[in-house]
N, C-alpha and C. Protein backbone atom coordinates (compact mmCIF):
# COMPACT_ATOMS: atom_id res chain seq x y z
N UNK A 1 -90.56 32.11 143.22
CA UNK A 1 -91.09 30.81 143.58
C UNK A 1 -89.99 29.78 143.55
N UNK A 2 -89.84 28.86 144.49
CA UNK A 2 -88.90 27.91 144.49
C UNK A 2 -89.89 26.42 144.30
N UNK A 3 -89.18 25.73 143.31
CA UNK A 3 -89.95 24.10 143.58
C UNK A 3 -88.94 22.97 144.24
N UNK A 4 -89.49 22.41 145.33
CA UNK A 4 -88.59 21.24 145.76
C UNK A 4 -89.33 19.92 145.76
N UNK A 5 -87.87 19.10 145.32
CA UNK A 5 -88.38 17.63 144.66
C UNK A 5 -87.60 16.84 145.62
N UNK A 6 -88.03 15.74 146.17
CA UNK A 6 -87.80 14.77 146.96
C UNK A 6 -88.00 13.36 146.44
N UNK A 7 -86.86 12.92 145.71
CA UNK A 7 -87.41 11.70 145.09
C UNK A 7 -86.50 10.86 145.79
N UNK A 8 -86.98 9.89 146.55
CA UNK A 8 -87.09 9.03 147.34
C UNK A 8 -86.92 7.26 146.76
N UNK A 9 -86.46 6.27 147.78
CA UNK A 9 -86.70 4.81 147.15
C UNK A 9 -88.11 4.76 147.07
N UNK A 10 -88.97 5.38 148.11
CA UNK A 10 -90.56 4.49 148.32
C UNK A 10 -91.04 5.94 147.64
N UNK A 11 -90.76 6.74 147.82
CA UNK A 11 -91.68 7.52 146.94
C UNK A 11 -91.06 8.89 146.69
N UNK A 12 -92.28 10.12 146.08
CA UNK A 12 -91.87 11.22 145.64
C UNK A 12 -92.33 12.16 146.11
N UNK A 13 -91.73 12.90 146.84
CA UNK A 13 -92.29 14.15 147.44
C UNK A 13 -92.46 15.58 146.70
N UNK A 14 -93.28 16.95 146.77
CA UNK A 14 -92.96 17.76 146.26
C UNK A 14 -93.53 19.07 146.52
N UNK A 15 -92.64 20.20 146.73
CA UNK A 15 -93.31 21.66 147.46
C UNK A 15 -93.08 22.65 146.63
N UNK A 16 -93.91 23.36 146.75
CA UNK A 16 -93.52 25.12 145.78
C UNK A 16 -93.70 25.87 146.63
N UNK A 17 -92.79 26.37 147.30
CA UNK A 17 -92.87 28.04 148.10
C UNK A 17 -92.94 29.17 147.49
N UNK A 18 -93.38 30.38 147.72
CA UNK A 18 -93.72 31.20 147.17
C UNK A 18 -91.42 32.40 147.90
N UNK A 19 -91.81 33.73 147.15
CA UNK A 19 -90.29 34.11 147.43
C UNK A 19 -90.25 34.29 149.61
N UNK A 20 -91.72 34.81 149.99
CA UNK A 20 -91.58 34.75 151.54
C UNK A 20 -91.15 33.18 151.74
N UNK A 21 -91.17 32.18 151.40
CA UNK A 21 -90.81 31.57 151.72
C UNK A 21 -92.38 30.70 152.60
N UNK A 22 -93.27 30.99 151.81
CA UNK A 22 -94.65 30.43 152.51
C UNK A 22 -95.03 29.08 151.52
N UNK A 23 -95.84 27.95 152.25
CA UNK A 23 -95.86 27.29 151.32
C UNK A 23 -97.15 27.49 150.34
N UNK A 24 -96.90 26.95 149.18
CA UNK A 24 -97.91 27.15 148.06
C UNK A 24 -98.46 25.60 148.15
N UNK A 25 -97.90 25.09 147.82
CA UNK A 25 -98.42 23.56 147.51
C UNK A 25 -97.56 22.89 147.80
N UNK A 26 -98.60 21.61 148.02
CA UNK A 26 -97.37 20.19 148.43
C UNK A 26 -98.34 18.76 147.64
N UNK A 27 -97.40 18.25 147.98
CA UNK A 27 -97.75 16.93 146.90
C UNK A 27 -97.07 15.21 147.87
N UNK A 28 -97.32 14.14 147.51
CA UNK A 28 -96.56 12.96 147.45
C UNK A 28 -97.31 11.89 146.83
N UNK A 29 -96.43 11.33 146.66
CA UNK A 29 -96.81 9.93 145.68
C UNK A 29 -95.64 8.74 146.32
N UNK A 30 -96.66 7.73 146.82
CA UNK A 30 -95.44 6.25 146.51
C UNK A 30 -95.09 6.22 145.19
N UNK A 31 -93.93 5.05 145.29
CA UNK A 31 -93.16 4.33 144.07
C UNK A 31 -93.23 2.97 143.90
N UNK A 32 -93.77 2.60 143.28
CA UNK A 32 -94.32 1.21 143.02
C UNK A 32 -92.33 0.58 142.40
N UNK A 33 -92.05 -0.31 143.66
CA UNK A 33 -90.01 -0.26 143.44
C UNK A 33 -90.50 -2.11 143.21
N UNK A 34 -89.87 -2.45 141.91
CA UNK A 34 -89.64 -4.04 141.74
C UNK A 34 -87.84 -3.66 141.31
N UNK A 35 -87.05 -4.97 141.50
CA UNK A 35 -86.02 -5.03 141.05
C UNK A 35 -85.99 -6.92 140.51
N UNK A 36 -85.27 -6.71 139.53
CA UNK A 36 -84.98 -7.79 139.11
C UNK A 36 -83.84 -8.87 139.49
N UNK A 37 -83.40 -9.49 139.65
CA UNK A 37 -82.16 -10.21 139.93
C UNK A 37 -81.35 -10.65 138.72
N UNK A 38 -79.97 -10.01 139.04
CA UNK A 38 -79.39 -10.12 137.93
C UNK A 38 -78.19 -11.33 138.19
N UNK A 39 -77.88 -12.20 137.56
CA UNK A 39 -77.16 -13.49 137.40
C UNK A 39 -76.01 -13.21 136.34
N UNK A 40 -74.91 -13.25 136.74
CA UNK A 40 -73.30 -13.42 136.00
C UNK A 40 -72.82 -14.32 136.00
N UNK A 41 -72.51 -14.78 135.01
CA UNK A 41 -71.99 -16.40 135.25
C UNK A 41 -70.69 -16.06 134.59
N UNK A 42 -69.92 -16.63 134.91
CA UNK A 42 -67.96 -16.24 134.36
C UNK A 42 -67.80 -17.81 133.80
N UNK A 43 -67.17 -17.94 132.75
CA UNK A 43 -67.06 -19.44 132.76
C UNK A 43 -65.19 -19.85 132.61
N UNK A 44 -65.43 -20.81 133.45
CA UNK A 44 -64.14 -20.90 133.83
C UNK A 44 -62.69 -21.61 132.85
């Protein structure tokens, strides 16, 4: 059995093939993506 993971900015993908190479399962999920803003101040 092989598992493949696809993790992504917007989301997460995911498969399990069996050894033929057939698929077993599949999956996805969004990614709930916030970023913060980050501020450097150098003082002169």
């Amino acid at each position: 059995m092989y598992l493949g993971i696809d993790l992504g900015t917007s989301g997460v993908k995911v498969i399990i093939l069996d050894d033929s190479d057939c698929l077993i399962a599949q999956a996805s999920s969004a990614l709930d993506v916030s970023r913060r803003a980050i501020v450097v101040r150098a003082k002169p």
